[in-house]
PDB file of N, CA and C in Angstrom:
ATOM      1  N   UNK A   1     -22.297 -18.458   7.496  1.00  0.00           N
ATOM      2  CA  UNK A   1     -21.267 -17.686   8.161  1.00  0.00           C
ATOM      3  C   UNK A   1     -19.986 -18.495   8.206  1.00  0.00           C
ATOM      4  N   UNK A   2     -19.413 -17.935   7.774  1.00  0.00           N
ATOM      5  CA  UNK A   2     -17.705 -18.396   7.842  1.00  0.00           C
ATOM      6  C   UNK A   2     -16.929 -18.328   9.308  1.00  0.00           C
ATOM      7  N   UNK A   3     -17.062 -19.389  10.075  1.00  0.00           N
ATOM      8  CA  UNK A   3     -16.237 -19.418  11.467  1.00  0.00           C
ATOM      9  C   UNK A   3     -15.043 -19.061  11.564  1.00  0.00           C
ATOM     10  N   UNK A   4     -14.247 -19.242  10.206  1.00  0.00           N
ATOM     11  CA  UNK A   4     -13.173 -18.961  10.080  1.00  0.00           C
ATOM     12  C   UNK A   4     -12.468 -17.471   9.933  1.00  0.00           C
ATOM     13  N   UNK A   5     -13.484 -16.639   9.888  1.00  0.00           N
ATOM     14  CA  UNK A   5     -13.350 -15.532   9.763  1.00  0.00           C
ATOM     15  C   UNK A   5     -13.253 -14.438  10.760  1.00  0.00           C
ATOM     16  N   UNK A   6     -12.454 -13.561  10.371  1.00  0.00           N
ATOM     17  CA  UNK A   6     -11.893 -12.311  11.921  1.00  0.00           C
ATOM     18  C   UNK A   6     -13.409 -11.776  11.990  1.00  0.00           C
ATOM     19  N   UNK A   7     -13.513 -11.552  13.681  1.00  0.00           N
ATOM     20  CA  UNK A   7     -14.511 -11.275  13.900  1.00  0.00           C
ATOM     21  C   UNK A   7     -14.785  -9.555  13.642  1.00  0.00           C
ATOM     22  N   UNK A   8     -14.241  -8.932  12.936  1.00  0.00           N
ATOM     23  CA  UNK A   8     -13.971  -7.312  12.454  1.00  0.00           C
ATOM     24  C   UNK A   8     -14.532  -7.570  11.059  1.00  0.00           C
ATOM     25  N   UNK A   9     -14.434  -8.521  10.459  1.00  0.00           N
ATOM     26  CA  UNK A   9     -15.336  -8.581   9.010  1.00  0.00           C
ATOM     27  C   UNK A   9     -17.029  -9.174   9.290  1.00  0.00           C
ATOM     28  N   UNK A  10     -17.231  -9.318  10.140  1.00  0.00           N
ATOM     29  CA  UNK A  10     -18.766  -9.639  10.030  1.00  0.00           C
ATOM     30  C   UNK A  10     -19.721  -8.768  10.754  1.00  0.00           C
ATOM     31  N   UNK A  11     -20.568  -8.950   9.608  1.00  0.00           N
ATOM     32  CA  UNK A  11     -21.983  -7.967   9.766  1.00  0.00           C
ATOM     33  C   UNK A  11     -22.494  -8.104  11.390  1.00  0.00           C
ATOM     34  N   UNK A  12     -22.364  -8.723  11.976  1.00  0.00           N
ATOM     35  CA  UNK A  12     -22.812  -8.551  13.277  1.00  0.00           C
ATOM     36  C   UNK A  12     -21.906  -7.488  14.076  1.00  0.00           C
ATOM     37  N   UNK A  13     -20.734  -7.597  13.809  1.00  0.00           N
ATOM     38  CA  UNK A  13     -19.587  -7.131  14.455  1.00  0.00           C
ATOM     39  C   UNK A  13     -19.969  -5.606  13.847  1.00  0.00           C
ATOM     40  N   UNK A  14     -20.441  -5.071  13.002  1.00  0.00           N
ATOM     41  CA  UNK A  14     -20.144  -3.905  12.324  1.00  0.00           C
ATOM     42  C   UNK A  14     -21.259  -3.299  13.206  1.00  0.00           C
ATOM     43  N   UNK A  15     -23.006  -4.040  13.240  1.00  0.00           N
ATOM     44  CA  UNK A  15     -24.070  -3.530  13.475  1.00  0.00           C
ATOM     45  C   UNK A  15     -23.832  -3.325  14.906  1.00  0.00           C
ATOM     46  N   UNK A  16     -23.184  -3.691  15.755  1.00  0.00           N
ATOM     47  CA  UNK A  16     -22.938  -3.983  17.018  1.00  0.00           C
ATOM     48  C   UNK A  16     -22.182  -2.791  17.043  1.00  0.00           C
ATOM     49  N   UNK A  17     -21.396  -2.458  16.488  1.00  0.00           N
ATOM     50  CA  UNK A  17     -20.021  -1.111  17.006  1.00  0.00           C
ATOM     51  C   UNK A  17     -20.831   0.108  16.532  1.00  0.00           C
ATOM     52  N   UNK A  18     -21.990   0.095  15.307  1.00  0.00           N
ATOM     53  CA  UNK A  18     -22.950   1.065  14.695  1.00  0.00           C
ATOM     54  C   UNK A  18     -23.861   1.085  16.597  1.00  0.00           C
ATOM     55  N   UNK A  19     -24.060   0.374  17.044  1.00  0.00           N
ATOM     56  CA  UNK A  19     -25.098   0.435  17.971  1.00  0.00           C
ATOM     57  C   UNK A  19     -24.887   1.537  19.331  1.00  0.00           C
ATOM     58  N   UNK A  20     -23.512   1.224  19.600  1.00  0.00           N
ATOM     59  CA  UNK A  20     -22.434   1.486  20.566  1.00  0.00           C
ATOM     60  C   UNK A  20     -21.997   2.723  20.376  1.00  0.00           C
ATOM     61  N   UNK A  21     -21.830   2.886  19.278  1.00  0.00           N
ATOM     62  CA  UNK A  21     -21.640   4.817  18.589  1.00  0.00           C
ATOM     63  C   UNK A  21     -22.874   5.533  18.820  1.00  0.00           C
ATOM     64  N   UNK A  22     -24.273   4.796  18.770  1.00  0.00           N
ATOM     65  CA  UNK A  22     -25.216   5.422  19.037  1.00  0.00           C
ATOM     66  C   UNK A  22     -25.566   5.761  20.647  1.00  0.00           C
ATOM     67  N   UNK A  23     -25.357   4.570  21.127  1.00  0.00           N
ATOM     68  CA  UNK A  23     -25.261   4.244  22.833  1.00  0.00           C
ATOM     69  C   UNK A  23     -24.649   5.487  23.323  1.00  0.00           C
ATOM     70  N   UNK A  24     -22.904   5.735  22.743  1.00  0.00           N
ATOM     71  CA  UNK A  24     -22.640   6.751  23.284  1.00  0.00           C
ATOM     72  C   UNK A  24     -22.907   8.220  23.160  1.00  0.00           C
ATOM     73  N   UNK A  25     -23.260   8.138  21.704  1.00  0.00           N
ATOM     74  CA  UNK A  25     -24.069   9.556  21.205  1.00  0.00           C
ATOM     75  C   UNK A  25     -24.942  10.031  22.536  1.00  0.00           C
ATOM     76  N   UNK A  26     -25.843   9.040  22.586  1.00  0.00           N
ATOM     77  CA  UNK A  26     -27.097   9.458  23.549  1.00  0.00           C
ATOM     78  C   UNK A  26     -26.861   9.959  25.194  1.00  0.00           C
ATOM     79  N   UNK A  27     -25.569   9.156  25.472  1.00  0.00           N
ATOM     80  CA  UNK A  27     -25.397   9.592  26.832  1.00  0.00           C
ATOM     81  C   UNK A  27     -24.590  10.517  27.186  1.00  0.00           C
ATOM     82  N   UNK A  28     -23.566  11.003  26.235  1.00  0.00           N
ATOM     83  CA  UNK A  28     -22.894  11.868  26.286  1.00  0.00           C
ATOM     84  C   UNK A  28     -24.112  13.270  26.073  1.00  0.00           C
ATOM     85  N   UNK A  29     -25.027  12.753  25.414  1.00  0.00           N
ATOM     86  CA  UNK A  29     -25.908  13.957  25.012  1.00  0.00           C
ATOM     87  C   UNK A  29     -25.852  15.032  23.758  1.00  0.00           C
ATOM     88  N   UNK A  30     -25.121  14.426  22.535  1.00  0.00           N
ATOM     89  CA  UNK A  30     -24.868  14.370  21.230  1.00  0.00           C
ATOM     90  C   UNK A  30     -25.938  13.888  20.500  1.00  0.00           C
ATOM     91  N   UNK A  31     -26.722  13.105  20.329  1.00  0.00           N
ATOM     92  CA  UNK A  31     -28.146  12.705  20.102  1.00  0.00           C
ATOM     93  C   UNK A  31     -29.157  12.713  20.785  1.00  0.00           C
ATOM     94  N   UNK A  32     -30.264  13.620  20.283  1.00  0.00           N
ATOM     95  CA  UNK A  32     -31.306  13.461  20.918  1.00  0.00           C
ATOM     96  C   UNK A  32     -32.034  12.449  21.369  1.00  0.00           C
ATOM     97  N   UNK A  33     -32.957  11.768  22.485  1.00  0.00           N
ATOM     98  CA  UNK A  33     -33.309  10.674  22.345  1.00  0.00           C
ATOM     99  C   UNK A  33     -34.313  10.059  21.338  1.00  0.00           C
ATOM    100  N   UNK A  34     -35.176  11.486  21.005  1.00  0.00           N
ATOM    101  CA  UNK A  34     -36.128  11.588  19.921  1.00  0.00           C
ATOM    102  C   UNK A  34     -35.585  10.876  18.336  1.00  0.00           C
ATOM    103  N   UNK A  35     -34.324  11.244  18.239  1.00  0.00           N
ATOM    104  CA  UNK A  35     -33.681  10.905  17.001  1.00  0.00           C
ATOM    105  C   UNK A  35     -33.120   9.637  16.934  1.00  0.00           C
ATOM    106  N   UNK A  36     -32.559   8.971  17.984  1.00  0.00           N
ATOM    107  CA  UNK A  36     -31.861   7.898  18.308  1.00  0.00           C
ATOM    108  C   UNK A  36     -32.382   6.413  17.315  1.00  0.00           C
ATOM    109  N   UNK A  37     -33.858   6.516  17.438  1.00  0.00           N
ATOM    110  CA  UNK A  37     -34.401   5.166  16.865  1.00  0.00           C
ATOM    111  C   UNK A  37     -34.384   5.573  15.422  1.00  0.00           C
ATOM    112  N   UNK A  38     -34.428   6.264  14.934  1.00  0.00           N
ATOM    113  CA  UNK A  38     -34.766   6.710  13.144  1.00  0.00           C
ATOM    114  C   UNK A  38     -33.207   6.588  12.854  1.00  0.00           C
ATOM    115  N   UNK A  39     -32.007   7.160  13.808  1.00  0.00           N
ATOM    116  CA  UNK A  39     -31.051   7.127  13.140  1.00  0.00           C
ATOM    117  C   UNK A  39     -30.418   5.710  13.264  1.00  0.00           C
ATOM    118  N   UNK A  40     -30.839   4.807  14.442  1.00  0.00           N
ATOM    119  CA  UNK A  40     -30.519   3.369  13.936  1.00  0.00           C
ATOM    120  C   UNK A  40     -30.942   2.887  13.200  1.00  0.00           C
ATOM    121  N   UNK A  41     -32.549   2.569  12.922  1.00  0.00           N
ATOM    122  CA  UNK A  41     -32.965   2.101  11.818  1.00  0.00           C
ATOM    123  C   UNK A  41     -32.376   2.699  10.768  1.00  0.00           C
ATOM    124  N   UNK A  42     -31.993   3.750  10.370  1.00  0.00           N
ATOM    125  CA  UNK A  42     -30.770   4.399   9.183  1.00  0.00           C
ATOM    126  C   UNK A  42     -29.664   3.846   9.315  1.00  0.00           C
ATOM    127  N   UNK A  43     -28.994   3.523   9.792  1.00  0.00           N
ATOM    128  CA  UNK A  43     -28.134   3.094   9.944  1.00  0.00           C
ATOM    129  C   UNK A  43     -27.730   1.475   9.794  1.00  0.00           C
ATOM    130  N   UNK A  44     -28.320   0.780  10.668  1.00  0.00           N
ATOM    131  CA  UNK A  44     -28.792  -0.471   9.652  1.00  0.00           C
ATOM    132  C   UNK A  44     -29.058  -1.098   8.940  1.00  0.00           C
ATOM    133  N   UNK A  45     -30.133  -0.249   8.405  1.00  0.00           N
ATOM    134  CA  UNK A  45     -30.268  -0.104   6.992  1.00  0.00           C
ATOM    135  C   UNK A  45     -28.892   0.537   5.865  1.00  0.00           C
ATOM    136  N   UNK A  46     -27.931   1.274   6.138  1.00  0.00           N
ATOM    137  CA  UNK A  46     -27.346   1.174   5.445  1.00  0.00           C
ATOM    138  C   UNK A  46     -25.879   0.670   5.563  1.00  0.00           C
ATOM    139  N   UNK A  47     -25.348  -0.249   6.651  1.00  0.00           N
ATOM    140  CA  UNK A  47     -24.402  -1.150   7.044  1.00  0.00           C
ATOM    141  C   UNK A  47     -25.284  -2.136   6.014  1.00  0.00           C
ATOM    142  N   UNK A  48     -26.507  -2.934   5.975  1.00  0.00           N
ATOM    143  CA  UNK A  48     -26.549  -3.882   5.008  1.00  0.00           C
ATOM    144  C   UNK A  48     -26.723  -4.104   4.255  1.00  0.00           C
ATOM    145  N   UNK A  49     -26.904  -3.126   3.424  1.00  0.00           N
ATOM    146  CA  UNK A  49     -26.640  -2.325   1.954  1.00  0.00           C
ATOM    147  C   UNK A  49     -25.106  -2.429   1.657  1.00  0.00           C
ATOM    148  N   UNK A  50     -24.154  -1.540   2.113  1.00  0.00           N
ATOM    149  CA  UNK A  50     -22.853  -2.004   1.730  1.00  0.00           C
ATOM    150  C   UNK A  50     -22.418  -3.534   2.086  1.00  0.00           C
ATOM    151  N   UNK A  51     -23.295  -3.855   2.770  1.00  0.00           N
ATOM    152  CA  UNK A  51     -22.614  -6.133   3.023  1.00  0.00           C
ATOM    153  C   UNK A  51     -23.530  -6.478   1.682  1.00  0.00           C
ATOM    154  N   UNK A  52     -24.438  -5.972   0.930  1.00  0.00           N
ATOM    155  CA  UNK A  52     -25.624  -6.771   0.221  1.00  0.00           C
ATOM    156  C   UNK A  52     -24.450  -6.498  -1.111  1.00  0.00           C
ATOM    157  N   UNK A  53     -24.257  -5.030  -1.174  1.00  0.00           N
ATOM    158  CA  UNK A  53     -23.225  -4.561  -2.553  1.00  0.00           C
ATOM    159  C   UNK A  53     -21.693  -4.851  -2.456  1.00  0.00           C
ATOM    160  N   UNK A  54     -21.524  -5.600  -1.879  1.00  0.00           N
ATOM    161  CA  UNK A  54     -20.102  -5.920  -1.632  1.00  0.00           C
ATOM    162  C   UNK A  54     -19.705  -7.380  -1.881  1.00  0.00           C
ATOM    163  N   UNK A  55     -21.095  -8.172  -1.508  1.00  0.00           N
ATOM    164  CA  UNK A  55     -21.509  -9.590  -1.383  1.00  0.00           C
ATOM    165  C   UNK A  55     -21.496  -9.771  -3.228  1.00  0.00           C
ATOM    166  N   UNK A  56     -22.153  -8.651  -4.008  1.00  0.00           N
ATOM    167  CA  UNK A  56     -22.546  -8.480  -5.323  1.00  0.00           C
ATOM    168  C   UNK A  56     -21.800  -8.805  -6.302  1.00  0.00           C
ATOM    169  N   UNK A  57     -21.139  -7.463  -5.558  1.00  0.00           N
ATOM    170  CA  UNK A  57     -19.664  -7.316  -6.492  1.00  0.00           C
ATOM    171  C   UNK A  57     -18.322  -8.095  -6.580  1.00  0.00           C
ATOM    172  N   UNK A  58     -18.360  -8.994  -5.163  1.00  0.00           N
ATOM    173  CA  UNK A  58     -17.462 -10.353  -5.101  1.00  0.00           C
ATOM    174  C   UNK A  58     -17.988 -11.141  -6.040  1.00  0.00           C
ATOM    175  N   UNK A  59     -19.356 -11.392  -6.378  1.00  0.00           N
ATOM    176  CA  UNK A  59     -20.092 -12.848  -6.619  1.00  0.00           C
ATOM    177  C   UNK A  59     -19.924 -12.073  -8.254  1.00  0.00           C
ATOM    178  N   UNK A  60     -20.028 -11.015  -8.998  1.00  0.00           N
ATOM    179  CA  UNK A  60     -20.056 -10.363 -10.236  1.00  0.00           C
ATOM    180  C   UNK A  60     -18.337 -10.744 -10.801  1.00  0.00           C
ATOM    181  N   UNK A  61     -17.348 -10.662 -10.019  1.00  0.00           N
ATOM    182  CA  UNK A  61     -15.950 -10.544 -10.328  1.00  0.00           C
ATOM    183  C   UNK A  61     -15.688 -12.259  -9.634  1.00  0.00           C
ATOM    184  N   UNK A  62     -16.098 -12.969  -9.506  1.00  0.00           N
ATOM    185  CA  UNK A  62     -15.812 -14.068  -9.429  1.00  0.00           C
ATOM    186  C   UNK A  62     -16.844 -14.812 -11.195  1.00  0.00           C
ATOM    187  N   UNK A  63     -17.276 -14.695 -11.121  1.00  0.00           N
ATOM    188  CA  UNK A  63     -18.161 -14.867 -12.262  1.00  0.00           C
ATOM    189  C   UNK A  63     -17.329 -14.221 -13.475  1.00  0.00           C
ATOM    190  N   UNK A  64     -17.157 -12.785 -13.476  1.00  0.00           N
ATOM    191  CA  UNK A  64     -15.925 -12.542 -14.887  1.00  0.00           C
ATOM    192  C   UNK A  64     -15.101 -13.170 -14.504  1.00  0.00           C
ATOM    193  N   UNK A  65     -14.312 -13.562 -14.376  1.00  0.00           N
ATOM    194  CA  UNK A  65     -12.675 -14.575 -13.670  1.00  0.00           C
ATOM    195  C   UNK A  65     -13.310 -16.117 -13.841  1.00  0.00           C
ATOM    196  N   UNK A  66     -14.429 -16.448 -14.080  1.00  0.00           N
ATOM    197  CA  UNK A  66     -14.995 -18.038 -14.623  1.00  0.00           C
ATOM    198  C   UNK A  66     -14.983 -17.629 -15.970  1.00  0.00           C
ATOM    199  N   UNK A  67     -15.785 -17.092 -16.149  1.00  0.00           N
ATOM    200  CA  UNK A  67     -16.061 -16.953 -17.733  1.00  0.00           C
ATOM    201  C   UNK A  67     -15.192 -16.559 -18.635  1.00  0.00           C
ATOM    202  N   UNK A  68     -13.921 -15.625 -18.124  1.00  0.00           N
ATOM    203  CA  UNK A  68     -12.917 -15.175 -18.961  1.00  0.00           C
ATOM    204  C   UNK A  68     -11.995 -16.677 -19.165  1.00  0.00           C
ATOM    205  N   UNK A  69     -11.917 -17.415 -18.128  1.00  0.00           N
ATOM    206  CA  UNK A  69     -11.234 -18.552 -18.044  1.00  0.00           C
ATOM    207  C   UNK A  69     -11.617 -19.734 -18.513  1.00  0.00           C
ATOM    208  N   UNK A  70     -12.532 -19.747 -18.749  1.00  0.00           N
ATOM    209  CA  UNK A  70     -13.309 -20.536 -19.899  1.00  0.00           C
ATOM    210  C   UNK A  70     -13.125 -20.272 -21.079  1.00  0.00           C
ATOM    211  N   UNK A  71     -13.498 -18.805 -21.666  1.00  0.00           N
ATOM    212  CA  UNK A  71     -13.183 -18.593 -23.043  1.00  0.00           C
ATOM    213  C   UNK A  71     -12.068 -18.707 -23.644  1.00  0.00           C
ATOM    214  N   UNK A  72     -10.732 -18.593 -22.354  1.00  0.00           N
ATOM    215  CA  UNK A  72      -9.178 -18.261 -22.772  1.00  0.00           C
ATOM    216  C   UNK A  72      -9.409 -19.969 -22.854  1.00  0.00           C
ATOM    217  N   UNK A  73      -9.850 -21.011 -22.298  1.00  0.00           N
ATOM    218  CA  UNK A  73      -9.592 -22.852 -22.392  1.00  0.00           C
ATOM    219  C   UNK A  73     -10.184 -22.787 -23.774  1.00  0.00           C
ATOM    220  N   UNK A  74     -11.073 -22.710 -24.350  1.00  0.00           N
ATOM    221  CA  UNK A  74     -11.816 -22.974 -25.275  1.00  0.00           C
ATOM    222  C   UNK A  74     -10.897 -22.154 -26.477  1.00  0.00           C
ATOM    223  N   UNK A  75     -10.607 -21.289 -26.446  1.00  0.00           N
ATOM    224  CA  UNK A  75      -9.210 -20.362 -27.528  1.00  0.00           C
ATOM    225  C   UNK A  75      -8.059 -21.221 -27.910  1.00  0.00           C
ATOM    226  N   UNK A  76      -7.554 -22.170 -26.639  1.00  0.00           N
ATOM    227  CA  UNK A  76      -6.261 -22.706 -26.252  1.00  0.00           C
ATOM    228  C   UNK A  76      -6.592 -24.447 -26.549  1.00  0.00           C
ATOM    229  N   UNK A  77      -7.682 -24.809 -27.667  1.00  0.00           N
ATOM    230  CA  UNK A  77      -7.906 -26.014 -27.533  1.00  0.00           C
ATOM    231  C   UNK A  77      -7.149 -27.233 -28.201  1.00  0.00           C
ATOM    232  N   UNK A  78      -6.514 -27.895 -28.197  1.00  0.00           N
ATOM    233  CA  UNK A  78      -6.260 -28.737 -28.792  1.00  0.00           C
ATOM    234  C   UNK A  78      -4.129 -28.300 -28.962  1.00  0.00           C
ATOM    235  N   UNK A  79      -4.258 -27.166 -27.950  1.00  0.00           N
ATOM    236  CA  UNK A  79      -2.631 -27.169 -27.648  1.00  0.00           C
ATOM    237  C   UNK A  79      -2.335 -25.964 -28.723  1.00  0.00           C
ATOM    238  N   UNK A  80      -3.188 -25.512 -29.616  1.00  0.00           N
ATOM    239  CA  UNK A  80      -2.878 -24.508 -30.675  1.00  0.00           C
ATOM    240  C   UNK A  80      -3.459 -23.142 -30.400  1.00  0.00           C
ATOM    241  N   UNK A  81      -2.479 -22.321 -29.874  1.00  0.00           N
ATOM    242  CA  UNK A  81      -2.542 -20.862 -29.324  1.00  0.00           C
ATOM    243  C   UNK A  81      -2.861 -19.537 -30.369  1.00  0.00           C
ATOM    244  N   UNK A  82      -3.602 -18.801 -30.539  1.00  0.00           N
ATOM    245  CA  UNK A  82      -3.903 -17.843 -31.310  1.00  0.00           C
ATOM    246  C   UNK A  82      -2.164 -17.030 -31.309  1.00  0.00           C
ATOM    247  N   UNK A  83      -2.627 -16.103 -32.485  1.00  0.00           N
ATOM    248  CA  UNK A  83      -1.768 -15.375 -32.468  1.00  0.00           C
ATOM    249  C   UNK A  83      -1.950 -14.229 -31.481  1.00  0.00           C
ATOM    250  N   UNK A  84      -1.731 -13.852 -31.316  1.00  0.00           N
ATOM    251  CA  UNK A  84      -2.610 -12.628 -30.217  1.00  0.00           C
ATOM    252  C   UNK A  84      -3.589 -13.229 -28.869  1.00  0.00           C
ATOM    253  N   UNK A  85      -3.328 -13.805 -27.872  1.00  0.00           N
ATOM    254  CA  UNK A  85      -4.292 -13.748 -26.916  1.00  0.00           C
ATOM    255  C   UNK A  85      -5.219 -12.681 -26.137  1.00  0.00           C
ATOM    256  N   UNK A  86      -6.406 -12.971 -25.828  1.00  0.00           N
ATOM    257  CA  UNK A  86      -7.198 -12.685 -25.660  1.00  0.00           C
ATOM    258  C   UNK A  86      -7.310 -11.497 -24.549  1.00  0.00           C
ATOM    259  N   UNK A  87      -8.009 -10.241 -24.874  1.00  0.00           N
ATOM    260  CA  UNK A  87      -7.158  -9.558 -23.265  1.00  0.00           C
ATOM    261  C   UNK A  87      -8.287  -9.971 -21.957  1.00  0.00           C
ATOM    262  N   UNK A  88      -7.668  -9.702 -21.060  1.00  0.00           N
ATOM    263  CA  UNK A  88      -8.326 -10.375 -19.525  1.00  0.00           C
ATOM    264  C   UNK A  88      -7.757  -9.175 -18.484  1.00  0.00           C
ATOM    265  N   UNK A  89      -8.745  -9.552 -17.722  1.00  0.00           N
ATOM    266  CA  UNK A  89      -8.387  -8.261 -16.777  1.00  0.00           C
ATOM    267  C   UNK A  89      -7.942  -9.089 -15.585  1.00  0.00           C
ATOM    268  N   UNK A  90      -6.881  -8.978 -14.989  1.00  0.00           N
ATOM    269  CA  UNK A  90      -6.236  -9.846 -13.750  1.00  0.00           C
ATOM    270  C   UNK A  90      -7.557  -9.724 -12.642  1.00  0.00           C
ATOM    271  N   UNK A  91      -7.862 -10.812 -11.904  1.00  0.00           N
ATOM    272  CA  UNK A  91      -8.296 -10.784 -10.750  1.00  0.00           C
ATOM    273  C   UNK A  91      -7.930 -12.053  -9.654  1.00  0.00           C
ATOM    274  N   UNK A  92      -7.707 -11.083  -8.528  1.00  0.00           N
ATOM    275  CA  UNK A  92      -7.016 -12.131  -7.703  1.00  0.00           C
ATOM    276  C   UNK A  92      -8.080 -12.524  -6.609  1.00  0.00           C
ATOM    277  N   UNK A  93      -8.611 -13.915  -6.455  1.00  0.00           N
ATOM    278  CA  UNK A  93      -9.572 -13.881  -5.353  1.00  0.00           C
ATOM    279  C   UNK A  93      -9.029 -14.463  -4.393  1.00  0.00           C
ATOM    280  N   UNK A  94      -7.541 -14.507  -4.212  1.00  0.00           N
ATOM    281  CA  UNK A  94      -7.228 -14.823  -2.789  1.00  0.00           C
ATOM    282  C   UNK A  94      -7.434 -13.688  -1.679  1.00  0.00           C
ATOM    283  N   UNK A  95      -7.628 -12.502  -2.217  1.00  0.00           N
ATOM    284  CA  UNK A  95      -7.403 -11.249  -1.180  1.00  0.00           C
ATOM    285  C   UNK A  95      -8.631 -11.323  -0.444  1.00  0.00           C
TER     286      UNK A  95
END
């Protein structure tokens, strides 16, 4: 876990406000109580599904952005530039 990080991006923070939507469902009397536990366990289950596919797809696009940057060093060796460089798809991983 990243300490450094706003507490609005972490999975605890998300499952916690998922919990609280349910909390109030139930007392307002918008959810049955019968339904309450199936739709958290649903729900949980799919808050860490989008952190598992999100986690993926950072770690997939950090990985093209190595490897493209490797192939463009290895193209560029010895100071002698192709005619035509190589195309690359921009990715910025400061965001």
């Amino acid at each position: 876990m990243n300490p450094n990080k706003p507490f609005w991006q972490t999975s605890e923070f998300i499952k916690s406000l998922v919990f609280i939507i349910l909390s109030v469902g139930l007392s307002t009397g918008y959810i049955h109580p019968g339904d309450a536990a199936t739709m958290q366990g649903e729900l949980m289950n799919i808050v860490t599904t989008a952190f598992s596919l999100i986690a993926s797809m950072y770690t997939v696009g950090h990985y093209i952005k190595s490897r493209t940057e490797q192939k463009v060093a290895t193209i560029y060796v010895n100071g002698q530039q192709p005619e035509q460089p190589p195309a690359t798809i921009p990715f910025d991983s400061r965001k």
